[in-house]
N, C-alpha and C. Protein backbone atom coordinates (compact mmCIF):
# COMPACT_ATOMS: atom_id res chain seq x y z
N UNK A 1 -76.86 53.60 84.13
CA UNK A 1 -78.18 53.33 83.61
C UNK A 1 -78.39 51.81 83.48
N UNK A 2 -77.39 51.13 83.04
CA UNK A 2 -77.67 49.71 82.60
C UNK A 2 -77.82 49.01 84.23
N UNK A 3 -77.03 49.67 85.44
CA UNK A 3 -77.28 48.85 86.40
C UNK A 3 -78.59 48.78 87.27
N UNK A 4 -78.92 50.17 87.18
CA UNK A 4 -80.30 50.41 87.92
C UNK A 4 -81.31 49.66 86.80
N UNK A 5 -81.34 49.34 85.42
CA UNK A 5 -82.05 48.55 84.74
C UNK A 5 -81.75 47.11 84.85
N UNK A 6 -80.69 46.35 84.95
CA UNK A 6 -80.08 45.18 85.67
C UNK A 6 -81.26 45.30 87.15
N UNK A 7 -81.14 45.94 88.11
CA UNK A 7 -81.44 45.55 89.59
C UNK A 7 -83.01 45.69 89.14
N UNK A 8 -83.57 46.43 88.40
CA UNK A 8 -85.29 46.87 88.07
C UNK A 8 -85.73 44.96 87.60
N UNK A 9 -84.96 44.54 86.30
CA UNK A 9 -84.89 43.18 86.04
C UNK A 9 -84.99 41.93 86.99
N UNK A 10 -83.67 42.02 88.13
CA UNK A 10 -83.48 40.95 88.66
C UNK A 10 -84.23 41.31 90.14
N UNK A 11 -85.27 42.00 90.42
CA UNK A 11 -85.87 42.43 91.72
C UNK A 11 -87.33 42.02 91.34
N UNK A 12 -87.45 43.08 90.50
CA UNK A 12 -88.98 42.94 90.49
C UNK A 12 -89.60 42.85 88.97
N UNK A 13 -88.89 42.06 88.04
CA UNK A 13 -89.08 41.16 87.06
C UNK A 13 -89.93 42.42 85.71
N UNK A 14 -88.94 44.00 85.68
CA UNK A 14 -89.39 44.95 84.90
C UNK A 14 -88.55 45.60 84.33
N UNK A 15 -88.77 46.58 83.69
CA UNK A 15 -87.87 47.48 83.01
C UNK A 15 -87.33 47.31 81.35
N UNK A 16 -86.58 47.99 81.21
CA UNK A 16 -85.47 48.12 79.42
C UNK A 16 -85.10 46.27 79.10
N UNK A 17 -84.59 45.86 80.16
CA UNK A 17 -84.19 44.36 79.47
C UNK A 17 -85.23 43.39 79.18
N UNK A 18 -86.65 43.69 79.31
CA UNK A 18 -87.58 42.94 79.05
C UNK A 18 -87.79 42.89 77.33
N UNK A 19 -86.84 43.94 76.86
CA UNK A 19 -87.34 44.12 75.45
C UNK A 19 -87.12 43.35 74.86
N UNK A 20 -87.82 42.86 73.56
CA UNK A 20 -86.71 42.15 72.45
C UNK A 20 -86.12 42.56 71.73
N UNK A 21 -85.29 40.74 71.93
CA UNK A 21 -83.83 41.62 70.34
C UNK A 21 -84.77 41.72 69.17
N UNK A 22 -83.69 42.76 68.38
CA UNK A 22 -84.15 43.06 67.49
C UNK A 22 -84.10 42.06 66.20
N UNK A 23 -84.84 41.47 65.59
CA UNK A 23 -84.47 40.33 64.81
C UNK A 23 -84.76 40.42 63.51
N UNK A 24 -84.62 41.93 62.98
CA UNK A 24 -84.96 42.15 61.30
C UNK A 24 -84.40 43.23 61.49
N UNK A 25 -83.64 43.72 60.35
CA UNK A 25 -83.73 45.21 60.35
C UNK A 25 -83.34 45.26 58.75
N UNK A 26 -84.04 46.41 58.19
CA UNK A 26 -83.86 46.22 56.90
C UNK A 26 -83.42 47.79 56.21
N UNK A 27 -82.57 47.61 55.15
CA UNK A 27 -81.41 48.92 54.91
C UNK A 27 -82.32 49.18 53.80
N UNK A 28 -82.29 50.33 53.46
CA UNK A 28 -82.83 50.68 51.61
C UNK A 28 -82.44 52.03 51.71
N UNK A 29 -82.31 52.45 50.64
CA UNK A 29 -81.74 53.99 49.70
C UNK A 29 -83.19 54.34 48.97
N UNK A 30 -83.16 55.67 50.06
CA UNK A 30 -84.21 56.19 49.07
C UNK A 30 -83.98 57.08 47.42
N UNK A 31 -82.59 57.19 47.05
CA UNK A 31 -82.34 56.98 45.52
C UNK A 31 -83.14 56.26 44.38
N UNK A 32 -83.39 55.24 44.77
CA UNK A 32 -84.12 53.93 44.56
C UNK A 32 -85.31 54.28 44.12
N UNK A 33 -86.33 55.34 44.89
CA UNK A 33 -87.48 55.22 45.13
C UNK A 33 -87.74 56.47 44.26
N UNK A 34 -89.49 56.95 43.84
CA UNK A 34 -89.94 57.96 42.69
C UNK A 34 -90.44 58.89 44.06
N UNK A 35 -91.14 60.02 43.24
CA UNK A 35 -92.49 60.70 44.09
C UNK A 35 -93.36 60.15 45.24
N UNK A 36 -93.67 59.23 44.79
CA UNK A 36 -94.41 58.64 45.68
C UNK A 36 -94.03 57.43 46.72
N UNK A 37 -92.82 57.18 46.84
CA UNK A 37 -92.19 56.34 47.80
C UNK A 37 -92.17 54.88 46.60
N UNK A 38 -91.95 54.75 45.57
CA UNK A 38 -92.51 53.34 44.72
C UNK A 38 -91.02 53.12 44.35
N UNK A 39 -90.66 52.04 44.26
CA UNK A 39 -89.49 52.08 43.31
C UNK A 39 -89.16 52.39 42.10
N UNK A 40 -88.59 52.90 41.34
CA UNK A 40 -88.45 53.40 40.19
C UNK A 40 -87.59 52.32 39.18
N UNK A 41 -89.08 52.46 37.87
CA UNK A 41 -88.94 50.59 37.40
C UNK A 41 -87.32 51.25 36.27
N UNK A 42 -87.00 50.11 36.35
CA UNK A 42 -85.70 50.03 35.12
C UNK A 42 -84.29 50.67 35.88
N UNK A 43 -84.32 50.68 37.13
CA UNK A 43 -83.23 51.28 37.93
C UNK A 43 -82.50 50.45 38.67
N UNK A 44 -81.35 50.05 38.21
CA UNK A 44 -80.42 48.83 39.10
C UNK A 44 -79.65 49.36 40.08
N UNK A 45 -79.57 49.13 41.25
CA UNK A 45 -78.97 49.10 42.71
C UNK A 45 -77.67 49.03 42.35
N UNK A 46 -76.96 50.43 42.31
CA UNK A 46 -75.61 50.34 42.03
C UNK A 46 -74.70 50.03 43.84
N UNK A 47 -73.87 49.28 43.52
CA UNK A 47 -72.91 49.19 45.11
C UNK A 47 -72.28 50.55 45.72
N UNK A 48 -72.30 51.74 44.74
CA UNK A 48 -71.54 52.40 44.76
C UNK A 48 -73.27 53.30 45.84
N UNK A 49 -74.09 53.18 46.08
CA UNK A 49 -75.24 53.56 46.89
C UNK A 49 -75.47 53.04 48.06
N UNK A 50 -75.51 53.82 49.32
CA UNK A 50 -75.32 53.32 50.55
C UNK A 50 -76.69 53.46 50.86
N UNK A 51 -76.83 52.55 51.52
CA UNK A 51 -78.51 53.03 52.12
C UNK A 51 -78.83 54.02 53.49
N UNK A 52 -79.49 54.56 53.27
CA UNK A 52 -79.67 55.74 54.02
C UNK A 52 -80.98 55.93 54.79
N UNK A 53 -81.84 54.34 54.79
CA UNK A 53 -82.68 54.10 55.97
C UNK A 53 -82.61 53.10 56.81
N UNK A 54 -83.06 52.88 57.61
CA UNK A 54 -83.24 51.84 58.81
C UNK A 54 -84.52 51.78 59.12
N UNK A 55 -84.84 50.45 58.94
CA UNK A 55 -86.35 50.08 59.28
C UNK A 55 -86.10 49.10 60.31
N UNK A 56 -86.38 49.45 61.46
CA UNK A 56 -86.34 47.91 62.56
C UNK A 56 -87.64 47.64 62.34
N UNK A 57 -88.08 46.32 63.34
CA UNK A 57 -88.86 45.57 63.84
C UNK A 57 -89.30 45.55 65.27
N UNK A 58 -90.28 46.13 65.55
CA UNK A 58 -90.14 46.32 66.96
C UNK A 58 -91.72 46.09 67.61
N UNK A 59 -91.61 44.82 68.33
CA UNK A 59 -93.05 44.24 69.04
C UNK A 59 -93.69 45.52 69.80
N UNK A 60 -94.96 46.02 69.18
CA UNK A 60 -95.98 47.03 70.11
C UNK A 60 -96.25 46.79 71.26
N UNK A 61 -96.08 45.57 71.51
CA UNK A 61 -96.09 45.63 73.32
C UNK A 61 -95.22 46.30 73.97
N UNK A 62 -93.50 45.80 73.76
CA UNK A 62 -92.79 46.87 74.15
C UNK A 62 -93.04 48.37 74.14
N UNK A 63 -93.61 49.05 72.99
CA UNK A 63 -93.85 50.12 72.62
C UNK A 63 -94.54 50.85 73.70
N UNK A 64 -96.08 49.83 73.69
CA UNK A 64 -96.66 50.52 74.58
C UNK A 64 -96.18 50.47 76.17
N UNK A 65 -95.34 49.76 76.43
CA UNK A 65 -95.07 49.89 77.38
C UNK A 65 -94.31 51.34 78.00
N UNK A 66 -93.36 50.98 77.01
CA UNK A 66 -92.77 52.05 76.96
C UNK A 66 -93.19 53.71 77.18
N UNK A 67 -94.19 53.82 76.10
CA UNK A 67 -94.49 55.12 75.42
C UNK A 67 -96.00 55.34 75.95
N UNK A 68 -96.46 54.42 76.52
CA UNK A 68 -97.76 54.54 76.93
C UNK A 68 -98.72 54.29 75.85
N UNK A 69 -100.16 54.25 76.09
CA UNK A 69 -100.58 54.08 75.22
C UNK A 69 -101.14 55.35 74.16
């Protein structure tokens, strides 16, 4: 896969490696959070809580490229 995306790249200037890196990504525990997605006031971030989301960053151009519009 990576080579036929390599030759798509270095031929005709397209494909998967046009994407960007990813340059944020941000962790949080929804423990943390109430009913309504809010944080829940007076509640300290124990270490002993792993976070259990992943939020990237990801430019909509790629997207649409990707996924169409």
């Amino acid at each position: 896969m990576f080579f036929i995306e390599l030759f798509r790249y270095l031929f005709y200037g397209t494909g998967m490696l046009l994407a960007p890196v990813l340059q944020l990504a941000i962790f949080a525990s929804t423990l943390l959070l109430d009913q309504q997605g809010l944080p829940q006031k007076g509640q300290k971030n124990d270490e002993d809580v792993l976070p259990d989301v992943e939020i990237m960053t990801v430019s909509t151009l790629f997207f649409f490229e990707i996924f169409g519009h």
